[in-house]
PDB file of N, CA and C in Angstrom:
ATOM      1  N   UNK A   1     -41.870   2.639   1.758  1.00  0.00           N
ATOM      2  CA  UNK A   1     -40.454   2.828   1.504  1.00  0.00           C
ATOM      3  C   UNK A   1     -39.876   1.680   0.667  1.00  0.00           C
ATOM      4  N   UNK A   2     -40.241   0.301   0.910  1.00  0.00           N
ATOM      5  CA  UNK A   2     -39.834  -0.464   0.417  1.00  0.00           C
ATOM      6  C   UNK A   2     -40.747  -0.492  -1.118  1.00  0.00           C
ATOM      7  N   UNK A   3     -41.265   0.043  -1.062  1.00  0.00           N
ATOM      8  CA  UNK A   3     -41.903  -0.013  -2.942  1.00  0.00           C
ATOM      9  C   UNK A   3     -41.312   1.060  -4.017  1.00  0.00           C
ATOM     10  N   UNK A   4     -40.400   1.894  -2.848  1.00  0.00           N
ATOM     11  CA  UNK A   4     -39.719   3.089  -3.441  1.00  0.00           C
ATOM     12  C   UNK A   4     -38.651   2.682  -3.929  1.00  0.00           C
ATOM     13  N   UNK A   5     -37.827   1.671  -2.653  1.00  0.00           N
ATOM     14  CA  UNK A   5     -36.606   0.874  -3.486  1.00  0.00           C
ATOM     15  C   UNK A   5     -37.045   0.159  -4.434  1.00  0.00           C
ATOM     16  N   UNK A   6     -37.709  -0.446  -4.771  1.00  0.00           N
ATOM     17  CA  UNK A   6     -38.067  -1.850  -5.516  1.00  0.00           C
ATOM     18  C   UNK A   6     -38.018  -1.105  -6.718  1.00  0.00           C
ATOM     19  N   UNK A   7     -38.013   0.168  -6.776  1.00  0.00           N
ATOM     20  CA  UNK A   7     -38.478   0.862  -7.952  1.00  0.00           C
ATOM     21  C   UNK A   7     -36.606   1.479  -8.251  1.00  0.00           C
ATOM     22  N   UNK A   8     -36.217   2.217  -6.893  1.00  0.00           N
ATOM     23  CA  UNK A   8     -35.368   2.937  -7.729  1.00  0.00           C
ATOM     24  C   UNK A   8     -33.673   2.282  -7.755  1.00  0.00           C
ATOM     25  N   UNK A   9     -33.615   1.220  -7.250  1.00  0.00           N
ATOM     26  CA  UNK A   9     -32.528   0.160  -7.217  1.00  0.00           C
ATOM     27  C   UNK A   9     -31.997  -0.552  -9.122  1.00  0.00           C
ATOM     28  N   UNK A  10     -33.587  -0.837  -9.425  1.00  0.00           N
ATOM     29  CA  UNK A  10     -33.383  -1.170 -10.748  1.00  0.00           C
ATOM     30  C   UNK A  10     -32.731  -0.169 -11.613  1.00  0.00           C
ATOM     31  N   UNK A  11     -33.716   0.703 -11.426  1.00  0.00           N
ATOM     32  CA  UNK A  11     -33.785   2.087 -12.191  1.00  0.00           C
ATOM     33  C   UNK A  11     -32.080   2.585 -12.341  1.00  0.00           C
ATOM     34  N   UNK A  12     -31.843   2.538 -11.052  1.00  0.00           N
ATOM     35  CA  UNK A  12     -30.267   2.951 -10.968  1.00  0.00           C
ATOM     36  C   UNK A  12     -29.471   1.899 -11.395  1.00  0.00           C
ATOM     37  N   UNK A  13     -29.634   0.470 -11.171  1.00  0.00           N
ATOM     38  CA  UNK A  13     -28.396  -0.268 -11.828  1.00  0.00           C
ATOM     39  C   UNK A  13     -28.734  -0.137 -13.473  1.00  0.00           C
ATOM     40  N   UNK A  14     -30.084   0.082 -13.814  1.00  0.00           N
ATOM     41  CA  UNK A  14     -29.805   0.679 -15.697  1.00  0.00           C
ATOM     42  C   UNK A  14     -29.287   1.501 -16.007  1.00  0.00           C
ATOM     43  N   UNK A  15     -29.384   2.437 -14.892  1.00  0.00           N
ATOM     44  CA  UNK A  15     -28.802   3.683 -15.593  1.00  0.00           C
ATOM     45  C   UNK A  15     -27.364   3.777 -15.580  1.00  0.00           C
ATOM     46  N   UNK A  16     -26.740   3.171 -14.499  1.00  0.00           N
ATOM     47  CA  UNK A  16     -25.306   2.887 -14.104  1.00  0.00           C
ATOM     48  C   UNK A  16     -24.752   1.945 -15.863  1.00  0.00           C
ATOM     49  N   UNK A  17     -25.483   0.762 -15.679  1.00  0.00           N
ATOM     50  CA  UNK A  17     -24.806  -0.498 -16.578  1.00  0.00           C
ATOM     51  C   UNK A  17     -24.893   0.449 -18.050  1.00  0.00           C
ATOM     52  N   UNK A  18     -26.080   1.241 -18.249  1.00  0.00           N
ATOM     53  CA  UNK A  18     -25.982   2.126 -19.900  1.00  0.00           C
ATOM     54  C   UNK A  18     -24.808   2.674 -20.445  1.00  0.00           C
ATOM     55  N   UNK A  19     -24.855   3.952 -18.672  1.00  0.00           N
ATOM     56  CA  UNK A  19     -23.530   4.774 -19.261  1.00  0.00           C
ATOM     57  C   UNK A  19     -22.709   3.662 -19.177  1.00  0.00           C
ATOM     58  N   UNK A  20     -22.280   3.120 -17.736  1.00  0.00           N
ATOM     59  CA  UNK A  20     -20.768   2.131 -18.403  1.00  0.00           C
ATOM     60  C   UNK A  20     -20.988   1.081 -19.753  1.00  0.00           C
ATOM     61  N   UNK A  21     -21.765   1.101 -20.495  1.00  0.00           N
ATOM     62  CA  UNK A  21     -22.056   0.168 -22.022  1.00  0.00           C
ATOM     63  C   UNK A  21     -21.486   1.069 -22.863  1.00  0.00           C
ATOM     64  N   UNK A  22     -21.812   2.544 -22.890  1.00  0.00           N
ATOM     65  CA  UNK A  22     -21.554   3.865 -23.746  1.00  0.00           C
ATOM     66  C   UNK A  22     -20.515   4.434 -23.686  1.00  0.00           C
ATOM     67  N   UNK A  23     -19.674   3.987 -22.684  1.00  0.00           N
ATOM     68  CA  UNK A  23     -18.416   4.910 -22.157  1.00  0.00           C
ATOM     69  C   UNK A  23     -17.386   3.666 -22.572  1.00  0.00           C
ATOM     70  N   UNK A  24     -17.959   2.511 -22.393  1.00  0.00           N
ATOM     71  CA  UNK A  24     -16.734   1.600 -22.933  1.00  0.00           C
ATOM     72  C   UNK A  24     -16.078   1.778 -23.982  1.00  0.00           C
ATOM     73  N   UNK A  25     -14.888   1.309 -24.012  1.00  0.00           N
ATOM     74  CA  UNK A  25     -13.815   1.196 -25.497  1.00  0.00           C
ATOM     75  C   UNK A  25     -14.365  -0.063 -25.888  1.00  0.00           C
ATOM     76  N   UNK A  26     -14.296  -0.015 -27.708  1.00  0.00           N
ATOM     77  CA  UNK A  26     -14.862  -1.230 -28.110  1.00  0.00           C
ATOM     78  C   UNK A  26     -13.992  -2.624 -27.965  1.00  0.00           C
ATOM     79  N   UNK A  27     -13.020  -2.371 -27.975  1.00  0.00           N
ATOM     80  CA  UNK A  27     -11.901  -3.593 -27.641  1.00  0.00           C
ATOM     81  C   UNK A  27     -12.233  -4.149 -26.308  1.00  0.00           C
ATOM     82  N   UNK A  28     -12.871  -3.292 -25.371  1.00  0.00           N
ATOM     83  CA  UNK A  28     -13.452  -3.818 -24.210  1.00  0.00           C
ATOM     84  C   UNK A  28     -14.542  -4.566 -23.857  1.00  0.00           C
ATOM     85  N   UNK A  29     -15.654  -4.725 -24.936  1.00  0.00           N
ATOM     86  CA  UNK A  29     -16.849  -5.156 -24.833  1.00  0.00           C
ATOM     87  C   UNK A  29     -17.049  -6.515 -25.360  1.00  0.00           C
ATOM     88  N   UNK A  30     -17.318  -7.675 -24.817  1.00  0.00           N
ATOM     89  CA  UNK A  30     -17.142  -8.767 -25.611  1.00  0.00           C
ATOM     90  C   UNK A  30     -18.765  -9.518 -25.801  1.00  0.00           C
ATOM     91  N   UNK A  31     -18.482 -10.238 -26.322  1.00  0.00           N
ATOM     92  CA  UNK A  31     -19.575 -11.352 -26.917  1.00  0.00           C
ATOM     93  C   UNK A  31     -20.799 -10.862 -28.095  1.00  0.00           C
ATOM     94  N   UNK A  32     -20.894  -9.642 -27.992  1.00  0.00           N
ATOM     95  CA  UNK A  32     -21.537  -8.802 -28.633  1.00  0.00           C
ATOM     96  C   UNK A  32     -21.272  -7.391 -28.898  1.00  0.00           C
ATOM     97  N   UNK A  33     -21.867  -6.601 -30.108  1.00  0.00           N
ATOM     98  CA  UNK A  33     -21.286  -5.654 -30.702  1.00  0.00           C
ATOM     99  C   UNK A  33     -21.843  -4.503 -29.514  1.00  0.00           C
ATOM    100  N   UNK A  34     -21.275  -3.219 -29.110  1.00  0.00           N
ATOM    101  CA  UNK A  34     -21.281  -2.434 -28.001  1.00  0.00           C
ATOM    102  C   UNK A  34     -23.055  -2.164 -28.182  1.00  0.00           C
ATOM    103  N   UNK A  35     -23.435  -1.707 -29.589  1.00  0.00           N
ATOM    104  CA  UNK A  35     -24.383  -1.205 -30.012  1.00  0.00           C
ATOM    105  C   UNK A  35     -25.895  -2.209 -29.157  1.00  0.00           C
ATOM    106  N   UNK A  36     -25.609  -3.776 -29.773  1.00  0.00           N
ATOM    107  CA  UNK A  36     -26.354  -4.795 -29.133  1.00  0.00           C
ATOM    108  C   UNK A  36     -26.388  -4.652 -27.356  1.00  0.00           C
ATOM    109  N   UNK A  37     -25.647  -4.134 -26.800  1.00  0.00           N
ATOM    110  CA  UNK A  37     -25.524  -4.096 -25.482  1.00  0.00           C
ATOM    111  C   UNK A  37     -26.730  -3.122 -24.799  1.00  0.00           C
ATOM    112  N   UNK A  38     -26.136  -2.177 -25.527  1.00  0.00           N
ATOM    113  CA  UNK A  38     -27.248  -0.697 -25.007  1.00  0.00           C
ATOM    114  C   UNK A  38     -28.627  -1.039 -25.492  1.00  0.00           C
ATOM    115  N   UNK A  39     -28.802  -1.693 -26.436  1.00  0.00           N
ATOM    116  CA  UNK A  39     -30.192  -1.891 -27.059  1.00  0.00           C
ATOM    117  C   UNK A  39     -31.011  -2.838 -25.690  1.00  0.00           C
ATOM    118  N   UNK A  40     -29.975  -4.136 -25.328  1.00  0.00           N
ATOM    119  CA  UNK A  40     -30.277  -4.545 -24.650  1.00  0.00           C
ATOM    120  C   UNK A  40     -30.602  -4.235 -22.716  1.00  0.00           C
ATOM    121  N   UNK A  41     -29.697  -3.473 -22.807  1.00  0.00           N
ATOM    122  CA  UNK A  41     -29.559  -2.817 -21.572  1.00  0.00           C
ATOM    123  C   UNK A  41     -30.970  -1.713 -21.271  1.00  0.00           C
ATOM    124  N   UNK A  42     -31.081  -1.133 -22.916  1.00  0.00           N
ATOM    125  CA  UNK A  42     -32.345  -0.639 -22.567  1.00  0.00           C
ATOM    126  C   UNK A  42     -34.001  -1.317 -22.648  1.00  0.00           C
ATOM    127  N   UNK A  43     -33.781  -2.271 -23.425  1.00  0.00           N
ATOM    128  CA  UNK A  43     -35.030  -3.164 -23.299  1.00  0.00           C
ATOM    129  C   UNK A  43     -35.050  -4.032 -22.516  1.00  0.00           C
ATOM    130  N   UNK A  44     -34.592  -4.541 -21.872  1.00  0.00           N
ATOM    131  CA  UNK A  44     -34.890  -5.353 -20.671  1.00  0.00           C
ATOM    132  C   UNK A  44     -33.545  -4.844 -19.963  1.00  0.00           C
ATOM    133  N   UNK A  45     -34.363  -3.858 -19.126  1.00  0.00           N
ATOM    134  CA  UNK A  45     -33.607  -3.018 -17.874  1.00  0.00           C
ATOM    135  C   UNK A  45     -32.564  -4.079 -16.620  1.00  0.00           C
ATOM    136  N   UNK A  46     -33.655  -4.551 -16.017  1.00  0.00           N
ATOM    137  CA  UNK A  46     -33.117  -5.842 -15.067  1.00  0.00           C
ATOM    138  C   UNK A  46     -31.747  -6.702 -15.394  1.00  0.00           C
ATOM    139  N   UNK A  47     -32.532  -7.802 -17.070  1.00  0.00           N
ATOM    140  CA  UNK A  47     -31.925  -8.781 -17.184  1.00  0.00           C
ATOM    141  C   UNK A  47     -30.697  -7.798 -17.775  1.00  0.00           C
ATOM    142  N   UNK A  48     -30.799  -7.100 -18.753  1.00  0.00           N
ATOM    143  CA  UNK A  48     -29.347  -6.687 -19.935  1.00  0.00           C
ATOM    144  C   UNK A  48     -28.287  -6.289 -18.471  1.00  0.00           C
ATOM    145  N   UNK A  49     -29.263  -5.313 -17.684  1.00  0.00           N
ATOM    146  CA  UNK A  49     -28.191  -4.428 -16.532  1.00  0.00           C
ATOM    147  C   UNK A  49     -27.514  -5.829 -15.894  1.00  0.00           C
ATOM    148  N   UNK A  50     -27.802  -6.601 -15.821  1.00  0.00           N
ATOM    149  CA  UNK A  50     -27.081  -8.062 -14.832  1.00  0.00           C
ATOM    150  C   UNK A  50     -26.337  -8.498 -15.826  1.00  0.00           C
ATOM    151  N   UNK A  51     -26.587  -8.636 -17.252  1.00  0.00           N
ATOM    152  CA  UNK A  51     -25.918  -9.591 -18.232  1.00  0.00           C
ATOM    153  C   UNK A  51     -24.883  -8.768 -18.347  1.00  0.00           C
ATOM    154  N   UNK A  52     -24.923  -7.527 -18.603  1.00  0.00           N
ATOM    155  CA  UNK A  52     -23.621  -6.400 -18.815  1.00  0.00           C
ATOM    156  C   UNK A  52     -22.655  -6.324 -17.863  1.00  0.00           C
ATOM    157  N   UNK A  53     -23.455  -6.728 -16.308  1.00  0.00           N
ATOM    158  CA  UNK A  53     -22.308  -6.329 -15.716  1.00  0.00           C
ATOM    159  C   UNK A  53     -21.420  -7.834 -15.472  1.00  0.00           C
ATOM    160  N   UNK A  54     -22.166  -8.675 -15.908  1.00  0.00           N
ATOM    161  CA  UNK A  54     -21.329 -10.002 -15.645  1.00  0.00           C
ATOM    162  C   UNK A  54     -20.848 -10.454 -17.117  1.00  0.00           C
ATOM    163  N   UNK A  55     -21.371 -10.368 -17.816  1.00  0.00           N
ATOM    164  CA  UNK A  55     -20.412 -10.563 -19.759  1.00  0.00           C
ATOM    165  C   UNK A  55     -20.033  -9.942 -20.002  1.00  0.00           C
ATOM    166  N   UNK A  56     -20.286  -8.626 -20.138  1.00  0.00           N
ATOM    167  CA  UNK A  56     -20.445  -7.614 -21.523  1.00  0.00           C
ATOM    168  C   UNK A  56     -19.212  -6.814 -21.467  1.00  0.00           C
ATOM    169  N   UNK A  57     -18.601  -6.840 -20.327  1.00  0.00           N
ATOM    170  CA  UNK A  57     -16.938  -5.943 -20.588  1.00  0.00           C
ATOM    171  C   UNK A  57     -15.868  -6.785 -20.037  1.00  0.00           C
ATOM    172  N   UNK A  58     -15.031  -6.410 -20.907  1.00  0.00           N
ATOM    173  CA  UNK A  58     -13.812  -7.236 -19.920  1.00  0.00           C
ATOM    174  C   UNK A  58     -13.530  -6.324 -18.588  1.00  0.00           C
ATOM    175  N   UNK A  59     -13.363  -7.081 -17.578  1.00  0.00           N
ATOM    176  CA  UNK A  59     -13.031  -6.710 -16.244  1.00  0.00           C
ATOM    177  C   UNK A  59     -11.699  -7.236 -15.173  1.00  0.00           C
ATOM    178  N   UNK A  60     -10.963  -5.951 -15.265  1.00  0.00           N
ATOM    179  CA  UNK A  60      -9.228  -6.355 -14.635  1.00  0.00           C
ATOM    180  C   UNK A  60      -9.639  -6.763 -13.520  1.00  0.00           C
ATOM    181  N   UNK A  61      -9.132  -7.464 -12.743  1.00  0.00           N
ATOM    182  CA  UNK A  61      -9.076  -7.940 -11.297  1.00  0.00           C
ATOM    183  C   UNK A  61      -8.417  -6.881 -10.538  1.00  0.00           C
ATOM    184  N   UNK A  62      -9.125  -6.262  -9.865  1.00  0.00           N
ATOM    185  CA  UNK A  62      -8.198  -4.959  -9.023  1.00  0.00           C
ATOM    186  C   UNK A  62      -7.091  -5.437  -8.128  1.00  0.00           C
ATOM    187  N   UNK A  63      -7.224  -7.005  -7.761  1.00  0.00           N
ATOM    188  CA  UNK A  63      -5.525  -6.821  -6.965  1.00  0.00           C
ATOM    189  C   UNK A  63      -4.429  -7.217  -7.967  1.00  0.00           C
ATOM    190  N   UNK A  64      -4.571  -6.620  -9.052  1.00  0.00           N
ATOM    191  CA  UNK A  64      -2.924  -7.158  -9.723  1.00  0.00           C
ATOM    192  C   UNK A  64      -1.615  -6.448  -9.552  1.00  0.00           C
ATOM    193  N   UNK A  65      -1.753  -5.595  -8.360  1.00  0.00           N
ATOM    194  CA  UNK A  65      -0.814  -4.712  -7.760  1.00  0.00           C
ATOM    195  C   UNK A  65      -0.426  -3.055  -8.464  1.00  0.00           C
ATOM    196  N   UNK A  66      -1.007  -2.801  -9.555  1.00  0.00           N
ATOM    197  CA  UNK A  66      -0.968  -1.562 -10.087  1.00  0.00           C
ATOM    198  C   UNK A  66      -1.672  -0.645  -9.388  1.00  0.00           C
ATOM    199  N   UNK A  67      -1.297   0.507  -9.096  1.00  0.00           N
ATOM    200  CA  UNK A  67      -1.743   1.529  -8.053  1.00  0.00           C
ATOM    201  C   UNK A  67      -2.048   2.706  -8.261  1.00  0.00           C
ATOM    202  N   UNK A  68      -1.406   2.354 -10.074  1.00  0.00           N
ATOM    203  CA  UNK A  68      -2.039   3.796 -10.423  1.00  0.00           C
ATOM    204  C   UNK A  68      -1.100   4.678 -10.357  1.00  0.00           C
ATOM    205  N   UNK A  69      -0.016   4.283  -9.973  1.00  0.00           N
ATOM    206  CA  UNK A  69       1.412   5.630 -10.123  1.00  0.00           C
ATOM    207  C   UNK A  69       2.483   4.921 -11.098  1.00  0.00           C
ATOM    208  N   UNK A  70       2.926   5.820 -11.863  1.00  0.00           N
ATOM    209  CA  UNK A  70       3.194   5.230 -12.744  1.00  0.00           C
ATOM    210  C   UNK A  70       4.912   5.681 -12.209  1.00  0.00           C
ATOM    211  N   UNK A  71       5.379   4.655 -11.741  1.00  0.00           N
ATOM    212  CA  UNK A  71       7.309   4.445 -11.480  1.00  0.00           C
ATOM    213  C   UNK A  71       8.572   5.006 -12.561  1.00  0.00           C
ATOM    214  N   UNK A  72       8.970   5.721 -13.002  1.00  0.00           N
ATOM    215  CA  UNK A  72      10.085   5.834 -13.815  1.00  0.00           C
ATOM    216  C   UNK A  72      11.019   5.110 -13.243  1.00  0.00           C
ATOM    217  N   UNK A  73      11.527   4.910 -12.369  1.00  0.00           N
ATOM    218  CA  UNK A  73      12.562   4.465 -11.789  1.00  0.00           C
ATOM    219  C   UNK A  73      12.876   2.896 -12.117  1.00  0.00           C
ATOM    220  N   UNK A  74      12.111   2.277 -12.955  1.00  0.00           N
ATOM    221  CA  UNK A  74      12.298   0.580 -12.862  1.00  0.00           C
ATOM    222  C   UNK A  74      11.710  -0.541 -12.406  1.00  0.00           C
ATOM    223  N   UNK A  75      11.360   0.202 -10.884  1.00  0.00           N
ATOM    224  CA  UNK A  75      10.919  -0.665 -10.215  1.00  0.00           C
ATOM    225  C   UNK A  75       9.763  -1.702 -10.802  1.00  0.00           C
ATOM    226  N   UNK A  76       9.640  -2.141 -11.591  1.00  0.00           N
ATOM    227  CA  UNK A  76       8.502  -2.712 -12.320  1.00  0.00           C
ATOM    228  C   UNK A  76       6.871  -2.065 -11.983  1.00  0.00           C
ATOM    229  N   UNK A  77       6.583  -1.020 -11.553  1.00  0.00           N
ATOM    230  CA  UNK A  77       4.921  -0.368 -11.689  1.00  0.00           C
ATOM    231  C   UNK A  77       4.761  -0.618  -9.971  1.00  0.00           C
ATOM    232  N   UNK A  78       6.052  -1.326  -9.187  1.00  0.00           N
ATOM    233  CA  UNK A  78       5.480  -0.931  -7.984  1.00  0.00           C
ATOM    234  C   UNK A  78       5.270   0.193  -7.227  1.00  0.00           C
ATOM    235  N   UNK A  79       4.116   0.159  -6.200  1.00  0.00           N
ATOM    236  CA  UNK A  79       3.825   1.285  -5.956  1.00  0.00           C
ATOM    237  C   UNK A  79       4.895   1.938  -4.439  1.00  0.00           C
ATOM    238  N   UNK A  80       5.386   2.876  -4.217  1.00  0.00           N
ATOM    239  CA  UNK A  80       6.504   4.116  -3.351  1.00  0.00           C
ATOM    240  C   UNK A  80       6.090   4.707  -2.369  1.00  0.00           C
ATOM    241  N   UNK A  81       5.951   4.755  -1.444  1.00  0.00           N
ATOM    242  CA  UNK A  81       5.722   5.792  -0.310  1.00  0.00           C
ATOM    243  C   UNK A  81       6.484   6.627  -0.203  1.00  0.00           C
ATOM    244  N   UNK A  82       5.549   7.812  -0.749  1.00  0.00           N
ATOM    245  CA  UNK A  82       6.313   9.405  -0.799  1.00  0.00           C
ATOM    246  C   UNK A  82       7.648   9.161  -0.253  1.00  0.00           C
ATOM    247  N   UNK A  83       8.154   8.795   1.182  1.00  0.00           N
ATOM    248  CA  UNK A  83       8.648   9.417   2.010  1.00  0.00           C
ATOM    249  C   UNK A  83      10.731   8.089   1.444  1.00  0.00           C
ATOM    250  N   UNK A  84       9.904   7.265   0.380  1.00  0.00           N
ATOM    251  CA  UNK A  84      10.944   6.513  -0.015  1.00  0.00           C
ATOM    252  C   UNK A  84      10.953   6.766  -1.183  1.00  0.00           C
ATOM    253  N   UNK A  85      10.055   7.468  -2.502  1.00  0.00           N
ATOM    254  CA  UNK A  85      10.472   7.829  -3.600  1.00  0.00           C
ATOM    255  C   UNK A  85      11.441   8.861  -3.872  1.00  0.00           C
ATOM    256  N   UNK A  86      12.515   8.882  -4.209  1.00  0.00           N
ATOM    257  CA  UNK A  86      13.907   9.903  -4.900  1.00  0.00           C
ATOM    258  C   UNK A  86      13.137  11.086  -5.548  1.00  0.00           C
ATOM    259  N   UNK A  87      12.399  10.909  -6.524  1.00  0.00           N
ATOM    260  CA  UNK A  87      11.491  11.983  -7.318  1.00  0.00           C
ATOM    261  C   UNK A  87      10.883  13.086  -6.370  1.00  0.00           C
ATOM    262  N   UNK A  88       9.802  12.479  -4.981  1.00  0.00           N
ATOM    263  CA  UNK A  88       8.864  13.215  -4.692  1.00  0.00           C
ATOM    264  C   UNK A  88      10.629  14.099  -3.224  1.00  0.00           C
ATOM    265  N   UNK A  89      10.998  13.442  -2.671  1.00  0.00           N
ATOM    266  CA  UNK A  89      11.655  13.635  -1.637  1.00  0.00           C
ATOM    267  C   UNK A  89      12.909  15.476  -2.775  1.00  0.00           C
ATOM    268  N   UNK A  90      13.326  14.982  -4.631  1.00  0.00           N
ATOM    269  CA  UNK A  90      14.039  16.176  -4.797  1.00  0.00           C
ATOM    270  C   UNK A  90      13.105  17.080  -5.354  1.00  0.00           C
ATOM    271  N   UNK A  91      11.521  17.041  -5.174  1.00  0.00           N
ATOM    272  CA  UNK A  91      10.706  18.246  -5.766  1.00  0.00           C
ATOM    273  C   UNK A  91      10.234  18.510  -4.202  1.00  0.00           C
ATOM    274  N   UNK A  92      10.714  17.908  -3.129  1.00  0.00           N
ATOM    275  CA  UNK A  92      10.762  18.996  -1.839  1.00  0.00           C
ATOM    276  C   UNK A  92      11.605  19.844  -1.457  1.00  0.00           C
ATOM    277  N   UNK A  93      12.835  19.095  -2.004  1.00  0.00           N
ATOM    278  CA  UNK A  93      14.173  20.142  -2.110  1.00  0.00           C
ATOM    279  C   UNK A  93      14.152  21.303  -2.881  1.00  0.00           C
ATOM    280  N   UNK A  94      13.848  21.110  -4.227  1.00  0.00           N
ATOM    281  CA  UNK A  94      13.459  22.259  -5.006  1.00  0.00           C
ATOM    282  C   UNK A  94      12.598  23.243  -4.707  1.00  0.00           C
ATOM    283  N   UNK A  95      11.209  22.697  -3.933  1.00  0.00           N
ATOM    284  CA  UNK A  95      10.189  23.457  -3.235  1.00  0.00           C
ATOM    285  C   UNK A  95      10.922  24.934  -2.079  1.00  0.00           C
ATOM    286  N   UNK A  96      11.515  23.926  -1.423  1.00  0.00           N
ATOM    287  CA  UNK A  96      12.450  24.204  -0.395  1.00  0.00           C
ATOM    288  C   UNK A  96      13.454  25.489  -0.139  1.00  0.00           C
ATOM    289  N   UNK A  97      14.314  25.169  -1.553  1.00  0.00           N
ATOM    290  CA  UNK A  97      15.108  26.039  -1.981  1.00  0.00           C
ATOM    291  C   UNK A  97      14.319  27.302  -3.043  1.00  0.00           C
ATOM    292  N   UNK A  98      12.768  27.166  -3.190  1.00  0.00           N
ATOM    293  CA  UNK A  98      12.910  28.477  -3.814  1.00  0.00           C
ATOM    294  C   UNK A  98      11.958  29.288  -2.445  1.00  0.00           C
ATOM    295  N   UNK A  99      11.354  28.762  -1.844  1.00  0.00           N
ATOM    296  CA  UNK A  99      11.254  29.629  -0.905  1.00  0.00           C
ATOM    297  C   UNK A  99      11.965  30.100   0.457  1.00  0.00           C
ATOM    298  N   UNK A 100      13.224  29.887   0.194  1.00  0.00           N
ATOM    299  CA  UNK A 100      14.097  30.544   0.824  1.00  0.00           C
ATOM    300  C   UNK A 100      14.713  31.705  -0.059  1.00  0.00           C
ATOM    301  N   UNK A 101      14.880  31.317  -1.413  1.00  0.00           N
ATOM    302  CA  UNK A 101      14.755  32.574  -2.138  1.00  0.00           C
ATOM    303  C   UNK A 101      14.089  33.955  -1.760  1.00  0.00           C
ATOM    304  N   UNK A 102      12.597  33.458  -2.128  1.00  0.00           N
ATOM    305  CA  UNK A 102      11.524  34.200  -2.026  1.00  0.00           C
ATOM    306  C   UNK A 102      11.994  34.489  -0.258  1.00  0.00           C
ATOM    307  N   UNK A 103      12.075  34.233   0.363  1.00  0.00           N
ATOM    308  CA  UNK A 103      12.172  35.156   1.581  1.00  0.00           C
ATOM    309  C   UNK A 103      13.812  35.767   1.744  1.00  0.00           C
ATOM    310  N   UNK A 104      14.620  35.195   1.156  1.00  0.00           N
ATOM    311  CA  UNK A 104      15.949  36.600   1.412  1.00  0.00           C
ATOM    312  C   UNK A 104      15.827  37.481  -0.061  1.00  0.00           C
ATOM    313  N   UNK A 105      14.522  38.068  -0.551  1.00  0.00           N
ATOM    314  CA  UNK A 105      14.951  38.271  -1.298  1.00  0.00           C
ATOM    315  C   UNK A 105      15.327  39.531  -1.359  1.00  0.00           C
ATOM    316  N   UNK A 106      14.975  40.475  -2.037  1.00  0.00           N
ATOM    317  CA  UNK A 106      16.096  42.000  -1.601  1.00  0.00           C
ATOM    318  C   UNK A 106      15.654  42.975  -0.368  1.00  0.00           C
ATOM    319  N   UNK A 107      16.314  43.048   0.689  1.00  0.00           N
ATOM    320  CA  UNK A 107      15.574  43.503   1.695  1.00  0.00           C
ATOM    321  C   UNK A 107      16.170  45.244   1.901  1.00  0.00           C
ATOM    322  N   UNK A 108      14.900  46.017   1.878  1.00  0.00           N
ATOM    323  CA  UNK A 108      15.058  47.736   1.832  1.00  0.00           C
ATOM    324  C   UNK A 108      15.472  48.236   3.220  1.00  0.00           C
ATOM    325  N   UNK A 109      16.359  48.678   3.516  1.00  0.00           N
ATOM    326  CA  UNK A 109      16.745  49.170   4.584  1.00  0.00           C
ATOM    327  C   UNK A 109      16.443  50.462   5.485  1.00  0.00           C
TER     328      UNK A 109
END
């Protein structure tokens, strides 16, 4: 079992570090041209897959508080809990009000 990992651990961080070399934006890739990366990534599997994932792209720090919802309201990109955002609380109202529609709607006697 353990000669199975030894084998498919590598195997997978090349194949991982390639596509993310290939999928990068070039403004993202530094010290070398994207092209040099993959070449490298594919000739020396191990070392390029370690060098790529520690040089070869720029990498955001995930706590800089962006969450991935994007705020209209101002709040500078902070992130809302449904139950305090204005937006999500009047597309329940709207929800709300059309299915009360839909149920008085013309009733046959």
């Amino acid at each position: 079992m353990l000669r199975v990992l030894m084998f498919l651990v590598p195997l997978a961080l090349s194949v991982y570090a390639f596509i993310d070399c290939i999928s990068t934006k070039e403004e993202d890739v530094r010290h070398m041209p994207k092209p040099l990366w993959a070449i490298l990534v594919l000739l020396f599997p191990l070392v390029g897959s370690i060098s790529w994932m520690i040089a070869g792209k720029k990498r955001s720090p995930a706590a800089e508080g962006w969450s991935g919802v994007r705020d209209r309201g101002g709040r500078g990109g902070q992130w809302v809990a449904p139950d305090d955002n204005p937006d999500f609380l009047k597309s329940l109202g709207e929800d709300n009000k059309e299915d009360n529609k839909k149920d008085e709607g013309p009733k046959d006697s």
